[in-house]
PDB file of N, CA and C in Angstrom:
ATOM      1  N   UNK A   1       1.964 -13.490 -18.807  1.00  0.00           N
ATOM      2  CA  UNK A   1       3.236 -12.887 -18.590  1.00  0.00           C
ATOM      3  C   UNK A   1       3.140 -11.702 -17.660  1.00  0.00           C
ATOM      4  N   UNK A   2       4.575 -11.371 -17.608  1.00  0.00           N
ATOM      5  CA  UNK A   2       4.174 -10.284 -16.689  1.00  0.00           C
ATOM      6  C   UNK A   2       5.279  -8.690 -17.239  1.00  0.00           C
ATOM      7  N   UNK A   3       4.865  -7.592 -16.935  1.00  0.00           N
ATOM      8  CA  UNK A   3       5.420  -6.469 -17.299  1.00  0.00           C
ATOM      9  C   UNK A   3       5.946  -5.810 -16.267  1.00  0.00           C
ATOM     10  N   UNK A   4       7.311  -5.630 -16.380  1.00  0.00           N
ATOM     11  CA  UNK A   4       8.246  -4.437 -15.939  1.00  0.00           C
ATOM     12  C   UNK A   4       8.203  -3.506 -16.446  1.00  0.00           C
ATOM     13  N   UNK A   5       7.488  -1.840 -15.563  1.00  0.00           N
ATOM     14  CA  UNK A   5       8.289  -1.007 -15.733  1.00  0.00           C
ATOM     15  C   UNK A   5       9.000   0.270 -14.754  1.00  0.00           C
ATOM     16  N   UNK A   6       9.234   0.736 -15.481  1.00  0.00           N
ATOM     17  CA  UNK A   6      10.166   2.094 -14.574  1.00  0.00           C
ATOM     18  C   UNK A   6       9.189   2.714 -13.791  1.00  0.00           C
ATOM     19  N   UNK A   7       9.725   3.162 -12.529  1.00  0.00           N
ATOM     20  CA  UNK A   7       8.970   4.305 -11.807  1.00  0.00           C
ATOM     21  C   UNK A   7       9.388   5.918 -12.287  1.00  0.00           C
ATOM     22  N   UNK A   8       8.001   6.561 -12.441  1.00  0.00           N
ATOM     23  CA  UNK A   8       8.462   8.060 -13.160  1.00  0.00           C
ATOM     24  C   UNK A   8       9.291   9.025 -12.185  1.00  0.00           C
ATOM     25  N   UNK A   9      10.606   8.816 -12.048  1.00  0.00           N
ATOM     26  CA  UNK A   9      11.553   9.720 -11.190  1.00  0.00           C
ATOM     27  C   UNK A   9      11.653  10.481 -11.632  1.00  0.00           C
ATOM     28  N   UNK A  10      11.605  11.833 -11.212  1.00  0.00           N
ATOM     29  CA  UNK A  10      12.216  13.186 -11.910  1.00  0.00           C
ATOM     30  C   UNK A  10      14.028  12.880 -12.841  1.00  0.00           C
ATOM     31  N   UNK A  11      14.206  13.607 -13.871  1.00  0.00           N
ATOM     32  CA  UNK A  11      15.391  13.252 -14.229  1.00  0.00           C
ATOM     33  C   UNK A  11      16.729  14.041 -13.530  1.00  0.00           C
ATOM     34  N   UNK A  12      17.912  12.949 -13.859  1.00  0.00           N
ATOM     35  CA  UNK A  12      18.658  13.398 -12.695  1.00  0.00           C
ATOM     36  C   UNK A  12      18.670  13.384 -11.083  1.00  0.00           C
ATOM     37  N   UNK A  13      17.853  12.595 -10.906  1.00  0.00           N
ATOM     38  CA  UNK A  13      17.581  12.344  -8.919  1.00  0.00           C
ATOM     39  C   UNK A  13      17.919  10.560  -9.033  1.00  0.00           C
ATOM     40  N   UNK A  14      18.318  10.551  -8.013  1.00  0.00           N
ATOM     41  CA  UNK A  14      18.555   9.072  -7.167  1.00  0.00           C
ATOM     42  C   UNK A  14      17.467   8.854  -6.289  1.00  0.00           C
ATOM     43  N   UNK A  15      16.537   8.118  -6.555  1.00  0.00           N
ATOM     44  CA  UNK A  15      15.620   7.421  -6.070  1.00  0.00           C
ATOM     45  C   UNK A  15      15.766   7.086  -4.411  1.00  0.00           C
ATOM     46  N   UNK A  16      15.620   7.224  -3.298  1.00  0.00           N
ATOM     47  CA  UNK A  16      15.889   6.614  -2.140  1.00  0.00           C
ATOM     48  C   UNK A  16      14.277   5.982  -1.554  1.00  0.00           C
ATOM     49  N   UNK A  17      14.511   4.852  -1.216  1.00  0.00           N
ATOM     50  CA  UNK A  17      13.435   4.353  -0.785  1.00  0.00           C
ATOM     51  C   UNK A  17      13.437   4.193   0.527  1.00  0.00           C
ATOM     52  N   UNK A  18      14.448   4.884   1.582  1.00  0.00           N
ATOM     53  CA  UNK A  18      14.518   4.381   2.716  1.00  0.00           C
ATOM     54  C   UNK A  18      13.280   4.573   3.248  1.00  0.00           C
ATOM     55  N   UNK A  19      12.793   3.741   4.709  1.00  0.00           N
ATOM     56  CA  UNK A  19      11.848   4.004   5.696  1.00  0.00           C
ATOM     57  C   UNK A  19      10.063   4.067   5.000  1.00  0.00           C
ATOM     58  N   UNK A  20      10.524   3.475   3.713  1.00  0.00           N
ATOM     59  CA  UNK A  20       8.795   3.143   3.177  1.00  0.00           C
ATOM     60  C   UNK A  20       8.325   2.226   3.786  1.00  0.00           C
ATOM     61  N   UNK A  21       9.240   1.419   4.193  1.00  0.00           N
ATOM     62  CA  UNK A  21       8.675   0.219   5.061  1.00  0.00           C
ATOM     63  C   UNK A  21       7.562   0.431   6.058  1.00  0.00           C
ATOM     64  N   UNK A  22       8.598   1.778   6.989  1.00  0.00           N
ATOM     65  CA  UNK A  22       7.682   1.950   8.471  1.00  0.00           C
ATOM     66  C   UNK A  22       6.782   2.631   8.065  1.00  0.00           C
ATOM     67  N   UNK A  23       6.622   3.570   6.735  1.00  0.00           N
ATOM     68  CA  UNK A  23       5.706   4.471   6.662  1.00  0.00           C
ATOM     69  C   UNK A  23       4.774   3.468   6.026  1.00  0.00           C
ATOM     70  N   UNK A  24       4.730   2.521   5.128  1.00  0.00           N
ATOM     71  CA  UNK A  24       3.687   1.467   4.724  1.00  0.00           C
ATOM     72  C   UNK A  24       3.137   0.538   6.227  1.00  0.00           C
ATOM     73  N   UNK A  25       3.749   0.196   7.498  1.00  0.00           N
ATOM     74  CA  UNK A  25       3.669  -0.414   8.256  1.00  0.00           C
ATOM     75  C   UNK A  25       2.669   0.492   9.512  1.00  0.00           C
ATOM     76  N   UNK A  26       2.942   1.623   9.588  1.00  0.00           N
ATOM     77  CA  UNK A  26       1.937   2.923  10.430  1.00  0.00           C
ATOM     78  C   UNK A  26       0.786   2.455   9.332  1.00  0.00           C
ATOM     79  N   UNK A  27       0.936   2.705   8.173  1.00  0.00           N
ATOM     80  CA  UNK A  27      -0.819   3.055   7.543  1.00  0.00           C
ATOM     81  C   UNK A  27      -1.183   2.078   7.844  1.00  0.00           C
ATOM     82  N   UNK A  28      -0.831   0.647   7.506  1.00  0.00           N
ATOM     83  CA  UNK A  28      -1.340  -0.319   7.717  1.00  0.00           C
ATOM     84  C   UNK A  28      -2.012  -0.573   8.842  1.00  0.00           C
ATOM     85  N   UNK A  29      -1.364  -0.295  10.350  1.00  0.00           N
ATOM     86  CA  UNK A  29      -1.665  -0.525  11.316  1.00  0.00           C
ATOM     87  C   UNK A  29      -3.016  -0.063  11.430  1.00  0.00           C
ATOM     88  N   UNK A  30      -3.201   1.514  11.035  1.00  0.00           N
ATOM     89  CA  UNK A  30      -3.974   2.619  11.417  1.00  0.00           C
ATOM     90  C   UNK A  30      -5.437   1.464  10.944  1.00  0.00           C
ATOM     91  N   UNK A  31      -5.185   1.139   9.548  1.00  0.00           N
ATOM     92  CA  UNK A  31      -6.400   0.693   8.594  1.00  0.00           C
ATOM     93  C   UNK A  31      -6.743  -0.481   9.542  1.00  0.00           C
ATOM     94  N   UNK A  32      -5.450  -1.015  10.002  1.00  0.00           N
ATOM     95  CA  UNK A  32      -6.250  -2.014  10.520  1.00  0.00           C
ATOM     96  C   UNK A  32      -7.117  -1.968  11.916  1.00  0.00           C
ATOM     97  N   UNK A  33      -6.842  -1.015  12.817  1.00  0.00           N
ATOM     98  CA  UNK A  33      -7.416  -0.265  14.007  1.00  0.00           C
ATOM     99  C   UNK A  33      -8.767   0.356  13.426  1.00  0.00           C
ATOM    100  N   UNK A  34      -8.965   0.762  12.415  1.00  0.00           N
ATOM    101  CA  UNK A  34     -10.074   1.127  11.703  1.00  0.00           C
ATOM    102  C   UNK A  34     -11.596   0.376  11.205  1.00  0.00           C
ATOM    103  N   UNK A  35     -10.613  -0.595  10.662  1.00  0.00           N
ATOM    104  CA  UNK A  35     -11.602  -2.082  10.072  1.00  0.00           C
ATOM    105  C   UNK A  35     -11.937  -3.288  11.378  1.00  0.00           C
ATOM    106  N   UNK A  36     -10.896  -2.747  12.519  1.00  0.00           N
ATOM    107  CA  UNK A  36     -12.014  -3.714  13.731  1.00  0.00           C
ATOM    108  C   UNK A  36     -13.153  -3.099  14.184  1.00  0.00           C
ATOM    109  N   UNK A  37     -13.494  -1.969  13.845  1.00  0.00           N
ATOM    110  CA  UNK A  37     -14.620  -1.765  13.993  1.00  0.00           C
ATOM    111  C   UNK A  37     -16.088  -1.571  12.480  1.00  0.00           C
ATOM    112  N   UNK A  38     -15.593  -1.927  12.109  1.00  0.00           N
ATOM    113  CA  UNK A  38     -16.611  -2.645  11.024  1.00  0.00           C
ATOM    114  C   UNK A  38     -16.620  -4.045  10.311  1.00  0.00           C
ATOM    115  N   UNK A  39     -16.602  -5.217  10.622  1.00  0.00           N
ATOM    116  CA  UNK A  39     -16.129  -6.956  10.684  1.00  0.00           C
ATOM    117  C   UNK A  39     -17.130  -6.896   8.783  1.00  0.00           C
ATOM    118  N   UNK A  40     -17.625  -6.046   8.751  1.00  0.00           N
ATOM    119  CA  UNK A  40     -18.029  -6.072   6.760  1.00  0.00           C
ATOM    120  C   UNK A  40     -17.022  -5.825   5.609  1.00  0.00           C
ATOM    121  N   UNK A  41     -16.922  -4.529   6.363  1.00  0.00           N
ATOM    122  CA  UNK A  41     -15.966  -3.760   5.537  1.00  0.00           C
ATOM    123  C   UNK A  41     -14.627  -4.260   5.530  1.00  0.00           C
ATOM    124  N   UNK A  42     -14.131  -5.245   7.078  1.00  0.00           N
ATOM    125  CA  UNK A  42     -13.245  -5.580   6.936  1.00  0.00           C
ATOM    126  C   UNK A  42     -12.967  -7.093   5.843  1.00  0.00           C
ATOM    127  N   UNK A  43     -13.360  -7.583   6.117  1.00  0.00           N
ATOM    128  CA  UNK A  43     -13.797  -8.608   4.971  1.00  0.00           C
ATOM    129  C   UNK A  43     -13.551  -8.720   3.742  1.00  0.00           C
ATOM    130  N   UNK A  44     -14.440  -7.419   3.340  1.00  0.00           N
ATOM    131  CA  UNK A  44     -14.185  -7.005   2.105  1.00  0.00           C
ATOM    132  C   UNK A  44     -12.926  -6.681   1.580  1.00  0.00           C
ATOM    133  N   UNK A  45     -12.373  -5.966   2.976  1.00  0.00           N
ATOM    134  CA  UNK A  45     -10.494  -5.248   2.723  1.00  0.00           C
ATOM    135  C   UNK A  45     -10.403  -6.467   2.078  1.00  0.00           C
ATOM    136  N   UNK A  46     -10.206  -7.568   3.189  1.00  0.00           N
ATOM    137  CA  UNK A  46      -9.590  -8.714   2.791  1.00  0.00           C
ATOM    138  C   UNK A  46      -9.635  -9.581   1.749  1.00  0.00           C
ATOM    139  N   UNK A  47     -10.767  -9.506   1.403  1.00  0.00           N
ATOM    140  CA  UNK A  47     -11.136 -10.360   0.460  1.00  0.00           C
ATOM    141  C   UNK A  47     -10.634  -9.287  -0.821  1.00  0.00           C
ATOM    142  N   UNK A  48     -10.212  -7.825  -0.933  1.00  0.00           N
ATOM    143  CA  UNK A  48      -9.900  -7.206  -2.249  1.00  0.00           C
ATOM    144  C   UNK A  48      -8.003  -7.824  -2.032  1.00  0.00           C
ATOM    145  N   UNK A  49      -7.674  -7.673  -1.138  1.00  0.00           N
ATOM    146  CA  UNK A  49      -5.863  -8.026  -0.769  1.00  0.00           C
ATOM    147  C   UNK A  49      -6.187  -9.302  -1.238  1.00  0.00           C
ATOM    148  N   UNK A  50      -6.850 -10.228  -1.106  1.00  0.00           N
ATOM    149  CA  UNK A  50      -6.190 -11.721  -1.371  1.00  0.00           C
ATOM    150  C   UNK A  50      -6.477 -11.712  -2.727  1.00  0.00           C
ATOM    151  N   UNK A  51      -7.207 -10.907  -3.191  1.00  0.00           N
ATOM    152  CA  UNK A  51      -7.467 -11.336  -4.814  1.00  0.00           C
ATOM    153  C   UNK A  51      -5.944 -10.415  -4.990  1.00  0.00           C
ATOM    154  N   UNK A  52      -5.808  -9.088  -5.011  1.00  0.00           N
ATOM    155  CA  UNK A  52      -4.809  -8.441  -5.314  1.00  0.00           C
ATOM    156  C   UNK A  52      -3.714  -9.406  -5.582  1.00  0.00           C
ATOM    157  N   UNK A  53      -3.465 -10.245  -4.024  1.00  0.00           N
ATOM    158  CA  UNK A  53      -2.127 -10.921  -3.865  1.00  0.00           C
ATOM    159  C   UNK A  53      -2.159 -12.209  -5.009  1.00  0.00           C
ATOM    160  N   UNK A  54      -3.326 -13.091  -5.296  1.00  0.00           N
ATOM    161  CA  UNK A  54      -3.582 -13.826  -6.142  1.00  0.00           C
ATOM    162  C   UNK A  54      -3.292 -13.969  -7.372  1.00  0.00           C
ATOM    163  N   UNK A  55      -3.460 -12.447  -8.009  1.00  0.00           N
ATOM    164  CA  UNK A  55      -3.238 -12.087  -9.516  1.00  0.00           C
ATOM    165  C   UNK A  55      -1.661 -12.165  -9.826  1.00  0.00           C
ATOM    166  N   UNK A  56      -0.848 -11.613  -8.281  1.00  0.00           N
ATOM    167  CA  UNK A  56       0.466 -11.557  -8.698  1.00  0.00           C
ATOM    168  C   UNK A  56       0.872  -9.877  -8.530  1.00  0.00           C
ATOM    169  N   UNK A  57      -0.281  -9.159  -8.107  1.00  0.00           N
ATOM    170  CA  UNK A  57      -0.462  -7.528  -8.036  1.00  0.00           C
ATOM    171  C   UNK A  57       0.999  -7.164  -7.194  1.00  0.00           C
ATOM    172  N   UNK A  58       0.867  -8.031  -6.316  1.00  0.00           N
ATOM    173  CA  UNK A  58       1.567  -7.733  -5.030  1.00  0.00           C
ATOM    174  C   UNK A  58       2.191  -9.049  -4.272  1.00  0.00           C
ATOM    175  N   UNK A  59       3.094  -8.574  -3.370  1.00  0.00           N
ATOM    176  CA  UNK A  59       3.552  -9.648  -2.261  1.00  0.00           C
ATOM    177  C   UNK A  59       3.445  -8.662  -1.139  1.00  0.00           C
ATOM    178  N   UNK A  60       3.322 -10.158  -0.461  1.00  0.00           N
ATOM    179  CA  UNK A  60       3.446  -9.745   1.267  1.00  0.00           C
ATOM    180  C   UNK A  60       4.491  -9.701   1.652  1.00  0.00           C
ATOM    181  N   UNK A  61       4.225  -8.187   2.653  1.00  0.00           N
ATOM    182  CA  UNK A  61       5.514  -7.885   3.077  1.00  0.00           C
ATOM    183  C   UNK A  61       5.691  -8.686   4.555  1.00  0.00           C
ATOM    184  N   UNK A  62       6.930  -8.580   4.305  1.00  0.00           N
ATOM    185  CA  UNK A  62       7.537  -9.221   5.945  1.00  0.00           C
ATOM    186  C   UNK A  62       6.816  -8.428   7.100  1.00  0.00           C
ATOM    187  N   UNK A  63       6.838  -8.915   8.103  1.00  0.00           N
ATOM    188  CA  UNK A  63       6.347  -8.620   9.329  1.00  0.00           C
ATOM    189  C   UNK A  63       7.602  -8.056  10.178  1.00  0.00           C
ATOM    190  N   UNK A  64       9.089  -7.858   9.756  1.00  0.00           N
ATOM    191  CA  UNK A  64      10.168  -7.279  10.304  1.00  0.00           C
ATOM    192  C   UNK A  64      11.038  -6.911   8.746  1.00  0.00           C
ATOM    193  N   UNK A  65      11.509  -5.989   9.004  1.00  0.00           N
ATOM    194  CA  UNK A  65      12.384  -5.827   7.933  1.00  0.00           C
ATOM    195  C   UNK A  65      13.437  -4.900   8.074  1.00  0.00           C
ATOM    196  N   UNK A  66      14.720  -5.571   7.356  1.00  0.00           N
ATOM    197  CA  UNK A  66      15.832  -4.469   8.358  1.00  0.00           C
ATOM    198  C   UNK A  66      16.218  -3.202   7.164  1.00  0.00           C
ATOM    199  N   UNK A  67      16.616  -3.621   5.670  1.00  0.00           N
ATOM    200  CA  UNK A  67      16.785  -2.988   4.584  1.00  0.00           C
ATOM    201  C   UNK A  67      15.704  -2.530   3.751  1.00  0.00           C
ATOM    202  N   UNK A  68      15.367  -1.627   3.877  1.00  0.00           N
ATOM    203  CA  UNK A  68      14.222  -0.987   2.138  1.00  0.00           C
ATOM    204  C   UNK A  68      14.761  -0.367   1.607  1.00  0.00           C
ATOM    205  N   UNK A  69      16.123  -0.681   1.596  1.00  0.00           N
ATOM    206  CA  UNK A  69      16.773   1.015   0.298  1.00  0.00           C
ATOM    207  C   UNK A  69      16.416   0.239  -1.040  1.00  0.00           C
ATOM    208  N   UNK A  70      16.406  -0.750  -1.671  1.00  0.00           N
ATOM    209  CA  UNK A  70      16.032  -1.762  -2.511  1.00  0.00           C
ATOM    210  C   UNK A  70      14.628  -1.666  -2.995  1.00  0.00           C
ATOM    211  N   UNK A  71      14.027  -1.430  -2.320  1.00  0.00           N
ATOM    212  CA  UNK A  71      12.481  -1.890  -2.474  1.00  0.00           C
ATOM    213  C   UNK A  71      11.031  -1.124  -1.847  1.00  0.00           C
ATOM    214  N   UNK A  72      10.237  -0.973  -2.325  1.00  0.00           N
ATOM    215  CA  UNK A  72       9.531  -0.161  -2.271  1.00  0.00           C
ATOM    216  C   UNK A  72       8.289  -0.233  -1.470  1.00  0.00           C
ATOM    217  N   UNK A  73       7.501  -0.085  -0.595  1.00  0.00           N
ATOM    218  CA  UNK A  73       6.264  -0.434   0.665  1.00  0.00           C
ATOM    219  C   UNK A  73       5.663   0.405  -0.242  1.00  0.00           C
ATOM    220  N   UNK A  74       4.315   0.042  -0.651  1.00  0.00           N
ATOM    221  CA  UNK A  74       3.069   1.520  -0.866  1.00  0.00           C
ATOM    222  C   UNK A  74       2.349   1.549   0.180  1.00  0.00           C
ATOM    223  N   UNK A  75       2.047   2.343   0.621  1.00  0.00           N
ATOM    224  CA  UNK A  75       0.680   2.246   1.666  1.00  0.00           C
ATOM    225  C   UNK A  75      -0.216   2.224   1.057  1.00  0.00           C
ATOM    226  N   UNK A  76      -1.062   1.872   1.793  1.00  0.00           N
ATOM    227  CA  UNK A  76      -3.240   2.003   1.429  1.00  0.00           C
ATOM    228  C   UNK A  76      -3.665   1.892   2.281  1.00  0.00           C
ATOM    229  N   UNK A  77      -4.808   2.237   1.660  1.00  0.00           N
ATOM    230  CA  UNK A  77      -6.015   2.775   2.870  1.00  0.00           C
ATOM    231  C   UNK A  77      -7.374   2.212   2.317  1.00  0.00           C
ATOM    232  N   UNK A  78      -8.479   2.478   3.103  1.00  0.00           N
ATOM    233  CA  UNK A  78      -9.822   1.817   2.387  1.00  0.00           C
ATOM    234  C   UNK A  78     -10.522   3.417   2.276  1.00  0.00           C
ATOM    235  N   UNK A  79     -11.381   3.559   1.395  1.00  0.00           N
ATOM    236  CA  UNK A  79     -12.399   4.459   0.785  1.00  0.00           C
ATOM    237  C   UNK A  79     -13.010   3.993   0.887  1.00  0.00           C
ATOM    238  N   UNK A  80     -14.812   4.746   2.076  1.00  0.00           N
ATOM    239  CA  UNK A  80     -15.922   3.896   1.708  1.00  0.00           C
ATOM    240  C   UNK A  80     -16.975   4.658   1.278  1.00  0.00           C
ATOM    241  N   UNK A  81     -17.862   4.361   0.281  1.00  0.00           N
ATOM    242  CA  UNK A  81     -18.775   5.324  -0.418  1.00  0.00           C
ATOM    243  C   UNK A  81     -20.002   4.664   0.066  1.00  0.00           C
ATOM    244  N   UNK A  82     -21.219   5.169   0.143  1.00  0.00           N
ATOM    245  CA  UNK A  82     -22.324   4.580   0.437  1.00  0.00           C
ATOM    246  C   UNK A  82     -23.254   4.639  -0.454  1.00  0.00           C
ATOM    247  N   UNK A  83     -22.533   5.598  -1.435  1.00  0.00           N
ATOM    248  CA  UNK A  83     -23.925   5.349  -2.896  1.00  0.00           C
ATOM    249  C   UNK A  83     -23.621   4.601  -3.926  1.00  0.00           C
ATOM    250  N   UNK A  84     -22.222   4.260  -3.948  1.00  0.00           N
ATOM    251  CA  UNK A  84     -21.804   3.148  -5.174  1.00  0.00           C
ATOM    252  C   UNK A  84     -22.404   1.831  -5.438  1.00  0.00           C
ATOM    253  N   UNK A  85     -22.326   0.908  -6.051  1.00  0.00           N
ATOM    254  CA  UNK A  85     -22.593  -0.090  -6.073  1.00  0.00           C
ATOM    255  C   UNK A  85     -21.092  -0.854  -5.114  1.00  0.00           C
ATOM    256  N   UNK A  86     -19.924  -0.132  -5.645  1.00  0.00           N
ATOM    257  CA  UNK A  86     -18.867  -0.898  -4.485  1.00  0.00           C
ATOM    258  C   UNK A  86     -18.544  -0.126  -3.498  1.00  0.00           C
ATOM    259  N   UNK A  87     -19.009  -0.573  -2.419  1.00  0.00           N
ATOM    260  CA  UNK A  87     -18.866   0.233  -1.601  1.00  0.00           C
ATOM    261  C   UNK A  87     -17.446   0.958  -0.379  1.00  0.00           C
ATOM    262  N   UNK A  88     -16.809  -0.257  -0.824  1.00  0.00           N
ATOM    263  CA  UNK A  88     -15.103  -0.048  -0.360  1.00  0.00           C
ATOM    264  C   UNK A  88     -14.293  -0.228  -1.521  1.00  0.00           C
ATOM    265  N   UNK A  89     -13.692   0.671  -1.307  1.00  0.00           N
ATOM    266  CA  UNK A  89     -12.347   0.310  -2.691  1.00  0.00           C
ATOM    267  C   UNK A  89     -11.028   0.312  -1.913  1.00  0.00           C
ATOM    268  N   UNK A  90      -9.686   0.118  -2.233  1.00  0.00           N
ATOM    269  CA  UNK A  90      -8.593  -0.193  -1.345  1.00  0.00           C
ATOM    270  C   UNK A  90      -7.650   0.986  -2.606  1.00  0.00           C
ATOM    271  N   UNK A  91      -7.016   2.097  -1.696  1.00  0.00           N
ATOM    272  CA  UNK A  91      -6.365   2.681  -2.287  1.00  0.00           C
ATOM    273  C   UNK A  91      -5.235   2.579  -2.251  1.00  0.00           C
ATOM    274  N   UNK A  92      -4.004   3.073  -2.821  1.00  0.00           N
ATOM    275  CA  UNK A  92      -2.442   2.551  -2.985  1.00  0.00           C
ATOM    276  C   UNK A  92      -2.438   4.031  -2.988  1.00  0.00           C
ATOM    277  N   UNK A  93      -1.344   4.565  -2.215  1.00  0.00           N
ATOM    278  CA  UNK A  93      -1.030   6.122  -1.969  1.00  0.00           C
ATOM    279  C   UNK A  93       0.409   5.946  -2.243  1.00  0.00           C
ATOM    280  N   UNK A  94       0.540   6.015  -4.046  1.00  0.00           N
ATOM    281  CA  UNK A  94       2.075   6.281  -4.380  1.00  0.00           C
ATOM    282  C   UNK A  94       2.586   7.447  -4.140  1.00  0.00           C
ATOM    283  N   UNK A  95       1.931   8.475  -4.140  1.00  0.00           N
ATOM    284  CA  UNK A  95       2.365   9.937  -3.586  1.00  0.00           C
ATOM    285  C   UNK A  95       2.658  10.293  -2.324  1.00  0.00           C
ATOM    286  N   UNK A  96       2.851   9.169  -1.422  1.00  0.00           N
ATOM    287  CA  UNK A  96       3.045   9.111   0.367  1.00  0.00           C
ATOM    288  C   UNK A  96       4.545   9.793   0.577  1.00  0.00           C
ATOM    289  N   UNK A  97       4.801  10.553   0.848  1.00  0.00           N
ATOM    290  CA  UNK A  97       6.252  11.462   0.777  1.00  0.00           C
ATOM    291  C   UNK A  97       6.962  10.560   2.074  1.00  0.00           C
ATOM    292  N   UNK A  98       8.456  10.309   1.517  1.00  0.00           N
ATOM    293  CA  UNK A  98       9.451   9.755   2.306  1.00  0.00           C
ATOM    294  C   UNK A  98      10.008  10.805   3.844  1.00  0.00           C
ATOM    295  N   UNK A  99      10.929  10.198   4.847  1.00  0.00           N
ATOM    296  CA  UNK A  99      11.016  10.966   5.880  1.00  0.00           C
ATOM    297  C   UNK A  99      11.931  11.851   5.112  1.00  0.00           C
ATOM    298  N   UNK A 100      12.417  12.381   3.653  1.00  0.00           N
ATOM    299  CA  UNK A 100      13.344  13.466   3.117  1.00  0.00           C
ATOM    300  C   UNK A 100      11.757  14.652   2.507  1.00  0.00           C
ATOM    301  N   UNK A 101      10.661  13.855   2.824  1.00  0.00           N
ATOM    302  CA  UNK A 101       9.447  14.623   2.084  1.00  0.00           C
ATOM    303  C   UNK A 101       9.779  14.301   0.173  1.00  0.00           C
ATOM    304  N   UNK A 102      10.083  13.606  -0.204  1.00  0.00           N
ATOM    305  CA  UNK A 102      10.423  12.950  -1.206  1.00  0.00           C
ATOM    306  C   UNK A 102       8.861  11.986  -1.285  1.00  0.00           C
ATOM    307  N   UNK A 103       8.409  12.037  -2.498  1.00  0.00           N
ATOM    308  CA  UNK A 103       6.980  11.212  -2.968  1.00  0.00           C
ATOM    309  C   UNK A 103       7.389  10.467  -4.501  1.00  0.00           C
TER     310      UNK A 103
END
């Protein structure tokens, strides 16, 4: 099965999700300008997103999108450690502040 729940909004505020899109769509880009220069690490991105997408974690977002007041983009990024046993992890930056500086 699967679980719904609430996002922790301050009380009393209206949620706006505008422009998470483009701000999830810049990080993305960046990560991905990043990971052509390591074809390991990139791999790995990939291979952590398709399991992500597999479980049901997530969907893929459109490649154009005209409305996000609805719906929510997270960005991520990759972390790479060199003493772990894992050496990339894929982070989700829910605290990414909106163009109102809203997180």
């Amino acid at each position: 099965g699967r679980f719904t729940v609430r996002l922790p909004f301050k009380a009393n505020t209206t949620p706006s999700f505008d422009n998470t899109y483009n701000l999830a769509k810049r990080r993305f880009i960046a990560v991905e300008n990043r990971l052509q220069k390591n074809l390991l690490l990139k791999n790995q991105y990939i291979d952590f997103m398709e399991e992500y997408l597999s479980l049901g974690h997530m969907e893929k977002a459109p490649m154009k999108y005209n409305d996000s007041s609805n719906e929510y983009f997270l960005p991520h990024h990759s972390v790479v450690k060199d003493s772990n046993t894992t050496k990339l992890r894929v982070v989700f930056d829910a605290s990414a502040k909106d163009i109102n500086g809203t997180s």
